[in-house]
Protein backbone atom coordinates (compact mmCIF):
# COMPACT_ATOMS: atom_id res chain seq x y z
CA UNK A 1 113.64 122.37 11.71
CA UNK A 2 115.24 125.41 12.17
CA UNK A 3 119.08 126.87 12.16
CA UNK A 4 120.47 130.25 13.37
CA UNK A 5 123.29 130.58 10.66
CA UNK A 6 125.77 132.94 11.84
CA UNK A 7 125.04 136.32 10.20
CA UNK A 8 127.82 136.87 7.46
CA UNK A 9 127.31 133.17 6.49
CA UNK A 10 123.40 134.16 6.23
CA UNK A 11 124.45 137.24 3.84
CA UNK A 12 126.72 134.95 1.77
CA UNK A 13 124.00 132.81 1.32
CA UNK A 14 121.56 135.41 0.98
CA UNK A 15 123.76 137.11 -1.82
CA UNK A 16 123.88 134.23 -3.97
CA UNK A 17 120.41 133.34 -3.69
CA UNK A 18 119.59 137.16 -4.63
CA UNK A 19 121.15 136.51 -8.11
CA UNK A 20 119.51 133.32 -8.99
CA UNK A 21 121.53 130.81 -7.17
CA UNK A 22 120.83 128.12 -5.14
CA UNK A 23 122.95 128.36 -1.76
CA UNK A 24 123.14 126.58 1.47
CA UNK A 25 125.42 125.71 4.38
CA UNK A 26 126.63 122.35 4.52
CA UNK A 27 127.64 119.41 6.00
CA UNK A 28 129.60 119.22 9.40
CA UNK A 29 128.34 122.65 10.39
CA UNK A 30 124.64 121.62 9.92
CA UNK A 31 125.43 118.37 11.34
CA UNK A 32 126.43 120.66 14.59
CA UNK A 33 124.17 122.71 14.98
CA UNK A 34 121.04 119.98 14.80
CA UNK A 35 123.35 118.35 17.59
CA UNK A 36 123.40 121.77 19.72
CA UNK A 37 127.01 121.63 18.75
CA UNK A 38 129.08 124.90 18.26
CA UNK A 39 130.24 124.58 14.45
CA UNK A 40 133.80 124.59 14.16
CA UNK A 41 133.62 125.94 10.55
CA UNK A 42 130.65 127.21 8.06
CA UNK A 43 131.06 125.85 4.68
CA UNK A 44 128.73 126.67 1.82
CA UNK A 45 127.58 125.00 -1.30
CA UNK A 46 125.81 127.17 -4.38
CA UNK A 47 125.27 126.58 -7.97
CA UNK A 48 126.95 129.54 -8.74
CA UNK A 49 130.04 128.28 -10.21
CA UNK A 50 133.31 129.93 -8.73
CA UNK A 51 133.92 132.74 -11.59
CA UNK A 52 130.00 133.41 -10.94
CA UNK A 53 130.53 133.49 -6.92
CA UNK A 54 134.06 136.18 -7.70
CA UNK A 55 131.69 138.34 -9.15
CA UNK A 56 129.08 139.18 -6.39
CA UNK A 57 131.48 139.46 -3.60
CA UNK A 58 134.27 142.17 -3.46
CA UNK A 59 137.31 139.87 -2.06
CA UNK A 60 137.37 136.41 -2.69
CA UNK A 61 140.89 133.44 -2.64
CA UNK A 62 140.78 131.18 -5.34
CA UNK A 63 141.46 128.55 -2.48
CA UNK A 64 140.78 125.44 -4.45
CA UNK A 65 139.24 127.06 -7.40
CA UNK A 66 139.83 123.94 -10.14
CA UNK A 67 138.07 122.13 -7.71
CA UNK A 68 135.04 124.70 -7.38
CA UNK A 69 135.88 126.12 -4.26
CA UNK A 70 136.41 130.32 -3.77
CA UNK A 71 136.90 131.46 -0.13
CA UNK A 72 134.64 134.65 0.23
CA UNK A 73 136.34 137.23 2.77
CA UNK A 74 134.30 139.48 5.01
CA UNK A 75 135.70 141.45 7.46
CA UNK A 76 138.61 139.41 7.26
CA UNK A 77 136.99 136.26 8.24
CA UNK A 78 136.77 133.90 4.90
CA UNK A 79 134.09 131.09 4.51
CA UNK A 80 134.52 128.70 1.53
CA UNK A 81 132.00 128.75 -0.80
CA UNK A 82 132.22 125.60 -3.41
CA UNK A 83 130.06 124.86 -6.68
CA UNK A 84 127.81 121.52 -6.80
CA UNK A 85 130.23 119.44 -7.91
CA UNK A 86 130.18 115.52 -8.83
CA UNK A 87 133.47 113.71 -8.34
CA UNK A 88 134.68 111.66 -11.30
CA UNK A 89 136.21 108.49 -10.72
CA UNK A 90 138.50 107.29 -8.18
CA UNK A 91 141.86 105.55 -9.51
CA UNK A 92 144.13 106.02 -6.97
CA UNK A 93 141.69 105.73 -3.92
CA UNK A 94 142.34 109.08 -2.45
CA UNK A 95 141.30 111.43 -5.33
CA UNK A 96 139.01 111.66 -8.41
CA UNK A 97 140.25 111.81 -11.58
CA UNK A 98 138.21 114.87 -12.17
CA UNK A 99 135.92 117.08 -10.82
CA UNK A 100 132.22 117.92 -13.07
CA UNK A 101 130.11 120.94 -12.06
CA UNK A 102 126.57 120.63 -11.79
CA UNK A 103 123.66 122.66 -10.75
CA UNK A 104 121.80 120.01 -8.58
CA UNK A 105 122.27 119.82 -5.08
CA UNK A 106 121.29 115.91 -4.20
CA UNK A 107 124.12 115.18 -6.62
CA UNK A 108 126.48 117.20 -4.94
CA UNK A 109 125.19 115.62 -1.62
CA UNK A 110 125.36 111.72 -2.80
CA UNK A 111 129.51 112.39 -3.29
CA UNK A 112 129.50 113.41 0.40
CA UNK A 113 130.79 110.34 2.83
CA UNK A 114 128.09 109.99 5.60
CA UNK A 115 124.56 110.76 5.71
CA UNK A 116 125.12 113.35 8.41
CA UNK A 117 127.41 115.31 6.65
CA UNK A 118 125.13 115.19 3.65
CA UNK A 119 122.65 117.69 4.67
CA UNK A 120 122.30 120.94 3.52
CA UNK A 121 120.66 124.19 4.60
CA UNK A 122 119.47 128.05 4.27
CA UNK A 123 116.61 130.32 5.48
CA UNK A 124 114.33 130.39 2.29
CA UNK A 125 113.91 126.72 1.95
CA UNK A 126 114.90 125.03 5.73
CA UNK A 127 117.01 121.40 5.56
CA UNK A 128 117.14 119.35 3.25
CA UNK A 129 117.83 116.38 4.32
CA UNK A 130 117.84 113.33 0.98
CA UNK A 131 119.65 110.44 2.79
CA UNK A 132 118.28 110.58 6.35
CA UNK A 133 120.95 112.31 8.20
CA UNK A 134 118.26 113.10 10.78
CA UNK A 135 117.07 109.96 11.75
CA UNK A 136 120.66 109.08 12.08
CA UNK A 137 121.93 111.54 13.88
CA UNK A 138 118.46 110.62 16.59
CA UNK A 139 119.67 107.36 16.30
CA UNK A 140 123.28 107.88 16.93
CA UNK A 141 124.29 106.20 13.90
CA UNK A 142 127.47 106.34 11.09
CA UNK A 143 125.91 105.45 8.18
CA UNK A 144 127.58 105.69 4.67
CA UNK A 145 125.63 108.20 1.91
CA UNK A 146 124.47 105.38 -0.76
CA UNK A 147 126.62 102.16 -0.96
CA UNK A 148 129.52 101.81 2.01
CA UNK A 149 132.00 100.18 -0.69
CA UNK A 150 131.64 102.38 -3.26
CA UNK A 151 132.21 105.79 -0.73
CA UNK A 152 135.39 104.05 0.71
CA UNK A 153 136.76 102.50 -2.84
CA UNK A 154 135.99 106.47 -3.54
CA UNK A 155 138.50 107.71 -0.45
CA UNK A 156 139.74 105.04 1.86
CA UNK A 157 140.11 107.96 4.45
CA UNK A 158 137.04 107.73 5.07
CA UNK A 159 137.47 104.26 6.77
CA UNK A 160 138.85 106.04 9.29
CA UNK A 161 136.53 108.62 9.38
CA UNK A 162 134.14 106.49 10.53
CA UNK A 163 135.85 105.43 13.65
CA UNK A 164 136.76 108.59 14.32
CA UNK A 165 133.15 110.71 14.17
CA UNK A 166 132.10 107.65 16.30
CA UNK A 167 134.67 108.47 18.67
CA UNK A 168 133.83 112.12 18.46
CA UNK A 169 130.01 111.84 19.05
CA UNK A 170 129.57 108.38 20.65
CA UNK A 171 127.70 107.02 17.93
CA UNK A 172 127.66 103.31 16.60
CA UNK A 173 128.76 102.54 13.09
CA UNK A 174 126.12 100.95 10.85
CA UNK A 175 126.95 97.33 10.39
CA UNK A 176 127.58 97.33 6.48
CA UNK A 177 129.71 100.29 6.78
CA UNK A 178 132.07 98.20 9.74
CA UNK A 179 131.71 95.32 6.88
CA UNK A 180 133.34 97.32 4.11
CA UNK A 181 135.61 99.21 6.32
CA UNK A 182 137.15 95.75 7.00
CA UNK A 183 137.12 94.73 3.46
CA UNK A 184 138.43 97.75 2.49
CA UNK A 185 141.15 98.34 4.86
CA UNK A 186 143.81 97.83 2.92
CA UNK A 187 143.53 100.91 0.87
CA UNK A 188 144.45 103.17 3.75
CA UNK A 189 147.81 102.41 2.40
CA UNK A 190 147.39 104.83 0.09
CA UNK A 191 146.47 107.51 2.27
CA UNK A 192 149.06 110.18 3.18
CA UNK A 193 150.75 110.07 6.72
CA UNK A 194 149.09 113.85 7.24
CA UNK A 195 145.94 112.79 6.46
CA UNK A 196 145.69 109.59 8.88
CA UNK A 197 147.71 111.54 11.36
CA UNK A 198 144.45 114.12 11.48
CA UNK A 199 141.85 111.55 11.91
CA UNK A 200 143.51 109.54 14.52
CA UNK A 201 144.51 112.99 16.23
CA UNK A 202 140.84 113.82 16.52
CA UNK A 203 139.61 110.07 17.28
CA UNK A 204 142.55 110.50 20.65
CA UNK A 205 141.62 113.91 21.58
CA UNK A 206 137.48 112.88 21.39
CA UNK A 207 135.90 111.43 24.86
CA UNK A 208 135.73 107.78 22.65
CA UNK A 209 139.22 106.98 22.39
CA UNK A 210 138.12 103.59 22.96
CA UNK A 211 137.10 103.26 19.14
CA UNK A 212 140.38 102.59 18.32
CA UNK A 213 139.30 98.94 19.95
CA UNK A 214 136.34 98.82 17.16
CA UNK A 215 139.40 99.29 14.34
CA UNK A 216 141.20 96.79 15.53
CA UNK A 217 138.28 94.27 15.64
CA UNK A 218 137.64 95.36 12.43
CA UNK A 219 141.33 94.24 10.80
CA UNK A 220 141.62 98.81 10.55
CA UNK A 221 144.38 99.07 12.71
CA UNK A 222 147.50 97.29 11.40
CA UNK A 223 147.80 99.56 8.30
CA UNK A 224 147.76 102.85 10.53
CA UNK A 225 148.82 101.83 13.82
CA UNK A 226 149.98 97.72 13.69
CA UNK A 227 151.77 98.57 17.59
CA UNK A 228 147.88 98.93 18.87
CA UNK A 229 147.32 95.32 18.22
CA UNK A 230 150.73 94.26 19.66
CA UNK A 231 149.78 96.44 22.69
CA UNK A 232 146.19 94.66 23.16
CA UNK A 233 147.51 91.34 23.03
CA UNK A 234 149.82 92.06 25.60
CA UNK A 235 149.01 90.79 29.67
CA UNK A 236 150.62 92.41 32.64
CA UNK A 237 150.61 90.14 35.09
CA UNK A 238 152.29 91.63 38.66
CA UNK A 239 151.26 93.83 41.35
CA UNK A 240 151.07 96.67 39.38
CA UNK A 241 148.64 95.95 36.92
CA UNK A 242 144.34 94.82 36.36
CA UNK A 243 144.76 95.66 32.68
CA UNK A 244 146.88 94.33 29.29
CA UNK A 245 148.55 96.48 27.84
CA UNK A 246 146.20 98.12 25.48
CA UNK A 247 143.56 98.32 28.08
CA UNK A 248 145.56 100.04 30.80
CA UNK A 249 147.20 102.55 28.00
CA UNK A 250 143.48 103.60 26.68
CA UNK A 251 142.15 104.36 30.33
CA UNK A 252 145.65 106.40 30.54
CA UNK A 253 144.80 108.18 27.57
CA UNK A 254 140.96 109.10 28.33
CA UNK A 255 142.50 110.41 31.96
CA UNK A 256 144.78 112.63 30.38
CA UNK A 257 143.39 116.58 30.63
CA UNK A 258 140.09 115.60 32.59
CA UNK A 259 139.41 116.43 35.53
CA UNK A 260 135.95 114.99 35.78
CA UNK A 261 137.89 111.57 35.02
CA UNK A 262 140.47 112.39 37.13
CA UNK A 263 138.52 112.88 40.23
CA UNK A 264 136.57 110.08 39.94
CA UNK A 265 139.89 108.31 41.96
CA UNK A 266 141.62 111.52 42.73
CA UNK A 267 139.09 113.90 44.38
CA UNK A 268 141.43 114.65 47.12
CA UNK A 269 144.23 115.46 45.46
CA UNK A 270 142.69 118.56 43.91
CA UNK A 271 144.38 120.94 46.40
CA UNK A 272 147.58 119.29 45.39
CA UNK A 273 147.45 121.11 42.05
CA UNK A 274 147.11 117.87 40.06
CA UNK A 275 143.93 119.50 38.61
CA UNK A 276 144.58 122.69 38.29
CA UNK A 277 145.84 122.92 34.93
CA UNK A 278 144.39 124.24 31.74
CA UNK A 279 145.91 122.87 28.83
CA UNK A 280 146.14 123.94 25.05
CA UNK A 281 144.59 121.65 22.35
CA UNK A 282 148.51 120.96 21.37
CA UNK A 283 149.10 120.35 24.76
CA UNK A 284 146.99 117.70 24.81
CA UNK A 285 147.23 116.09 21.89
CA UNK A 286 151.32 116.18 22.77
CA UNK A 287 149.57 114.46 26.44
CA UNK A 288 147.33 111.84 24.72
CA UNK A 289 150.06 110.82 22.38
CA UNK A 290 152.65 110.17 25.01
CA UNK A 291 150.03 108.34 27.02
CA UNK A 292 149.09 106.38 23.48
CA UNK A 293 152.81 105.11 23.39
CA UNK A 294 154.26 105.16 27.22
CA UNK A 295 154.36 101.15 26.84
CA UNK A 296 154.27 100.73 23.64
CA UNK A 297 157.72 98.53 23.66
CA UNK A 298 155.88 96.34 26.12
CA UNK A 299 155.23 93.79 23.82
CA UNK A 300 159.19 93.47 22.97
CA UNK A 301 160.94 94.02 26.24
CA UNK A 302 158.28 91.15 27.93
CA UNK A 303 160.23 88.76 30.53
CA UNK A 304 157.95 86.25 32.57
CA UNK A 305 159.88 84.85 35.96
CA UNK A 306 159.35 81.46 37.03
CA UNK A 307 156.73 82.43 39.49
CA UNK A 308 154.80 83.65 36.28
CA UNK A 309 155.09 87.67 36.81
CA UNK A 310 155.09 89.96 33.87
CA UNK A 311 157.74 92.25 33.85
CA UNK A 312 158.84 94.59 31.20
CA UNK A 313 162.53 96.17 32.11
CA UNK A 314 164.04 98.95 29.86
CA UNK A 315 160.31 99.79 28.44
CA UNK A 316 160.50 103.57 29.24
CA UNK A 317 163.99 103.77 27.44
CA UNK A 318 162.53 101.40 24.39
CA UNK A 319 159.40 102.95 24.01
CA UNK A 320 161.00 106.29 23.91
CA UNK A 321 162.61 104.95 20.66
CA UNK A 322 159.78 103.17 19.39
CA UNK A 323 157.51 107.05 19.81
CA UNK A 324 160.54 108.57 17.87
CA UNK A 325 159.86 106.62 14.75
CA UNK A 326 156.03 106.44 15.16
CA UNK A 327 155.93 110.23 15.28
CA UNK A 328 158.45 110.63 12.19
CA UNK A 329 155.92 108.10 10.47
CA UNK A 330 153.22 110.24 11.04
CA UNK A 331 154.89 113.36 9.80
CA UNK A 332 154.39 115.31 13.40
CA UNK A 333 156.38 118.40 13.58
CA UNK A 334 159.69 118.37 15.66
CA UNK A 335 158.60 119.99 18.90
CA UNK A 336 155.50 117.53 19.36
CA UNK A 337 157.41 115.13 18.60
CA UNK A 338 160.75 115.89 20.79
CA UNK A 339 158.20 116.31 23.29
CA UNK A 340 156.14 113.35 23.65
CA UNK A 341 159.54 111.13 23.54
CA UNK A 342 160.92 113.08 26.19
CA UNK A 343 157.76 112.27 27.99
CA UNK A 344 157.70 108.72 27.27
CA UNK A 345 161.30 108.45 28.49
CA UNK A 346 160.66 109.69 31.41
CA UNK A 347 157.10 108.27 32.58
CA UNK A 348 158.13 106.18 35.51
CA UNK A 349 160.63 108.73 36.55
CA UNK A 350 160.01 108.46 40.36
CA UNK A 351 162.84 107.39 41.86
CA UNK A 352 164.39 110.23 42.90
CA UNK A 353 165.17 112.28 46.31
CA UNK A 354 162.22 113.47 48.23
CA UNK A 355 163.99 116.37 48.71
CA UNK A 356 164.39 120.21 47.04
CA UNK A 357 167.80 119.03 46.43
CA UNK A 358 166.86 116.11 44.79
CA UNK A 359 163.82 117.89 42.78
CA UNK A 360 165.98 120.59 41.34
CA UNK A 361 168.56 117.47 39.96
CA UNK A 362 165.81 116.08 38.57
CA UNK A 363 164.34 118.94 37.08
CA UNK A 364 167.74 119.76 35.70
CA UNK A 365 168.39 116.00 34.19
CA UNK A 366 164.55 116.31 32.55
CA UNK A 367 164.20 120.06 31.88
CA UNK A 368 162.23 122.34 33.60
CA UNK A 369 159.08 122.49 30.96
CA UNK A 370 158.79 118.97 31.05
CA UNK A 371 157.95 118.74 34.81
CA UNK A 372 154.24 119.89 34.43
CA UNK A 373 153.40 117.57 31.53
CA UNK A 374 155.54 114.70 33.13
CA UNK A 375 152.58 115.01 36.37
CA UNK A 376 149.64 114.72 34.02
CA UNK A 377 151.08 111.67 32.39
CA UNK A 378 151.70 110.20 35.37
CA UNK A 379 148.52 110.67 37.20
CA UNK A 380 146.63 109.17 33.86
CA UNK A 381 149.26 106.49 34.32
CA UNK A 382 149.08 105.79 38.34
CA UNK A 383 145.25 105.98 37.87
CA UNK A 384 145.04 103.11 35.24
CA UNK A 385 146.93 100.24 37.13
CA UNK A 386 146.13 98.30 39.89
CA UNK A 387 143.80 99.54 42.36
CA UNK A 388 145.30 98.61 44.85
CA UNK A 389 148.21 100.73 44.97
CA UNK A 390 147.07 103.60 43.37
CA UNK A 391 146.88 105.14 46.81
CA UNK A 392 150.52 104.80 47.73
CA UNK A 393 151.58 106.13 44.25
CA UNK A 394 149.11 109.05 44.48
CA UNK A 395 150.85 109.93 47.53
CA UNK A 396 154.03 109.58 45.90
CA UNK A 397 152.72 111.98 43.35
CA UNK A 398 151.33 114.59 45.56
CA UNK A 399 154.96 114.72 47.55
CA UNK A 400 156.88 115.37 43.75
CA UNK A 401 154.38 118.03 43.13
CA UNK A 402 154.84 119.71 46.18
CA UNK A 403 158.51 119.86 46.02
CA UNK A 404 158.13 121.02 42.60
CA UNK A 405 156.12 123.88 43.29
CA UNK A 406 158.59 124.74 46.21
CA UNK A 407 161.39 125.11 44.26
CA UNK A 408 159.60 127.09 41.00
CA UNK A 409 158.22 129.40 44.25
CA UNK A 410 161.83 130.25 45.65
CA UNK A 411 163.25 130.45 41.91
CA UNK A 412 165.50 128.06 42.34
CA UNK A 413 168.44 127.50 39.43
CA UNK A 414 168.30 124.59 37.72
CA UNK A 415 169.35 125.20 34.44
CA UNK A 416 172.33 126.78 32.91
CA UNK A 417 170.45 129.24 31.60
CA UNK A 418 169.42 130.20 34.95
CA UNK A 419 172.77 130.50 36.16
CA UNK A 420 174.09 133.75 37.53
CA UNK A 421 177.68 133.33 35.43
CA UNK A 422 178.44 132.46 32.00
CA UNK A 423 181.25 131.72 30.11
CA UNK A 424 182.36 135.55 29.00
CA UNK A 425 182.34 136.06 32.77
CA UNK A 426 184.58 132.71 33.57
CA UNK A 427 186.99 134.31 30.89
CA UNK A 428 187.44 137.73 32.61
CA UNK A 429 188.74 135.79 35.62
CA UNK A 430 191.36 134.18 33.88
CA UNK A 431 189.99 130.87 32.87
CA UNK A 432 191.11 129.81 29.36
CA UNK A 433 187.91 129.61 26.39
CA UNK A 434 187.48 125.92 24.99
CA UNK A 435 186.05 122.94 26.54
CA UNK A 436 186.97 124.12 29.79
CA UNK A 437 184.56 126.73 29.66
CA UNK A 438 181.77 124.00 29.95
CA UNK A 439 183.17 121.76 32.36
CA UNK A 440 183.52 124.46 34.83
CA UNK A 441 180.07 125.80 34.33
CA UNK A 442 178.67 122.28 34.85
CA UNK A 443 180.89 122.06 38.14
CA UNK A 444 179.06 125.26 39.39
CA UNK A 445 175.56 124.43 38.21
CA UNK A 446 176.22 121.59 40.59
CA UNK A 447 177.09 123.56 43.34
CA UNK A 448 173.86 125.72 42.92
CA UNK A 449 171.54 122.25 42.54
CA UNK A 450 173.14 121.14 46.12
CA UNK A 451 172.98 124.71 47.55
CA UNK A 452 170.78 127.39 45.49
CA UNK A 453 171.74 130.16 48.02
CA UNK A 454 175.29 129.95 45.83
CA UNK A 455 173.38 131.30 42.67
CA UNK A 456 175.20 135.00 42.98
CA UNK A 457 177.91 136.47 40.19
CA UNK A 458 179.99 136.90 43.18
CA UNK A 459 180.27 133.55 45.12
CA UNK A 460 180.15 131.55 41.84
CA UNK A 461 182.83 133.69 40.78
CA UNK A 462 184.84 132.90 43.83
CA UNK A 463 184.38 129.15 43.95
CA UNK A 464 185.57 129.19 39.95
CA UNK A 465 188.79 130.82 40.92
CA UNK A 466 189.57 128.21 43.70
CA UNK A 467 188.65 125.80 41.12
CA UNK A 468 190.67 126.72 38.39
């Protein structure tokens, strides 16, 4: 079975095994590439300790060198390169007490979590594969390395893991390894909020979001994300809705930045610009985490009427809250996070004017570089309730979108920033500095959102000194 290693990974490994070491690529990046998978990163494991690997290479970064790994730099590119190492033991369930060097490579594979990221391999001697990576990887199974227990008392992580390379590749997850993940579970306590907030990142951004359903079967959930199990036990029942809660928010989320889902209801509506967008990998994970929480104050804002309809009044406002904290909890940075509430707050924003008045207001009241992402949420949103009004609301959508591209074509104001006075200009004709300042620019920004042809120094300067 044969792998084209990228060449300076080839001469890293060809270097070491020149001197008398053993060297391979491991791993996810063999895992990859036996999938037809672009690697995302090329890792390497020698026997060379890390002092050993300084020597034969003419720049190196003692990245994590008390744990065995050097970072070898070529042509400013840098590929880690970490000694066989065997973990000692676990006390804390997140990281051994110490690290031992050795010079065999199956025991530096048996540490590793899953048997298809415990394969290993280089030129001279092909894969080596001791745990039967292979077979899993034809079988589309997650499969532990050794006992499931003892790799997740090892690093309850990787409980999470699990779900979330089954997410990523579509696989199952071997039945004992779902067993102890359950038993387990509790440990992810432990974990850090970074570290669960970059597995459940990559399990929402993968084309299996729907794993996070096989968590919460599995008891996984509630110690990483208890409102998904609040969310699935929620109904919906009115005009609006097929789905509960957590249903309707997980066909949201696998909508959000794909077209080929997209199109599967809203074909038509290409020409509309509603697929037209390419979006960043922080774009979308800012996306899939606003469509992960839109209702996610559904299950506290519930009211049935005596005719037995569901509705759920205030949830944009509430949820918005309820993303707030959930975002702080997972240590997101501010803008990601200022973002998706914004989003969330503004979900079912569609009551507004038809009009380019009344899209300019409403661009002003949500900010212009929210309008773009608001239409993505929304079309994940429209396209995961009731079928039978998705048509209406699609319409709905394609009008807003219009109007929206209208006004960004004729440049209209709708910000302050945008607004052909400010204050030092206000001042010069005579209007006093202090809060008055502000309330007159508002007054004028007003002007300009009911009538954009006012946007000049000149008129706006007029109108302020018949104001003041």
């Amino acid at each position: 079975m044969k792998i084209t290693l990228p060449e300076k990974v080839n001469q890293i490994i060809t270097t070491l095994l020149s001197h008398g070491y053993e060297a391979y690529a491991v791993g996810g990046c063999v895992r990859d590439s036996l999938l037809g998978r672009e690697a995302d990163d090329w890792d390497i494991t020698t026997s060379a300790s890390p002092y050993e690997v300084k020597e034969l290479f003419r720049r190196t970064i003692d990245t994590g060198i008390q744990h065995g790994t050097v970072t070898v730099m070529l042509d400013k590119e840098g590929f880690e390169v970490t000694t066989y190492r065997i973990d000692g033991e676990y006390e804390d369930g997140r990281h051994p007490k110490e690290v031992l060097f050795t010079k065999n490579l199956e025991e530096d594979l048996r540490r590793r979590d899953f048997t298809i990221n415990a394969m290993a391999y280089n030129e001279q001697t092909g894969l080596v594969d001791i745990f039967g990576g292979v077979n899993d990887l034809k079988s589309g199974i997650i499969r532990c390395v050794g006992v499931a227990q003892e790799r997740f008392e090892e690093d309850a992580l990787r409980i999470l893991r699990a779900y979330r390379f089954s997410a990523q590749l579509g696989f199952e997850i071997e039945p004992e390894t779902r067993k102890a993940a359950t038993a387990l579970s509790k440990n992810l306590r432990k974990i850090s909020a970074e570290r669960i907030r970059t597995e459940l990142t990559k399990l929402l951004l993968s084309k299996h979001p729907d794993r996070l359903v096989w968590a919460m079967e599995d008891g996984i959930t509630p110690e990483f994300l208890p409102e998904w199990d609040a969310m699935w036990k929620t109904s919906q029942k009115n005009q609006n809705h097929v789905y509960n809660v957590g249903e309707h928010t997980l066909y949201a989320v696998k909508y959000i930045g794909d077209p080929a889902q997209q199109e599967t209801i809203a074909r038509e509506l290409s020409e509309g610009g509603f697929l037209e967008k390419s979006w960043t990998k922080k774009e979308i994970t800012m996306l899939r985490y606003a469509a992960l929480l839109h209702d996610v104050s559904k299950p506290l804002v519930k009211q049935v009427k005596e005719n037995g309809e569901e509705h759920f009044p205030g949830h944009a406002k509430e949820s918005a809250k309820l993303a707030k904290t959930l975002m702080h909890r997972l240590k997101f940075d501010n803008e990601t996070t200022d973002m998706v509430v914004r989003l969330v707050a503004a979900h079912n924003e569609y009551e507004f004017e038809k009009t380019p008045t009344g899209m300019r207001k409403l661009m002003h009241r949500l900010g212009p570089d929210l309008m773009e992402y608001l239409w993505e949420l929304q079309l994940a949103d429209v396209l995961s309730q009731h079928p039978n009004g998705i048509r209406a609301k699609l319409d709905i959508l394609a009008e807003t979108k219009r109007l929206h591209k209208e006004v960004l074509q004729r440049g209209d104001c709708v910000s302050l920033k945008e607004l052909a006075v400010n204050g030092r200009d206000l001042m010069e004709i005579g209007i006093a500095p202090g809060r008055g300042i502000g309330e007159e620019l508002d007054r004028l920004l007003k002007a300009v959102l009911e009538c954009p042809e006012l946007n000049q120094k000149e008129k706006l300067l007029a109108l302020a000194g018949n104001g003041k």
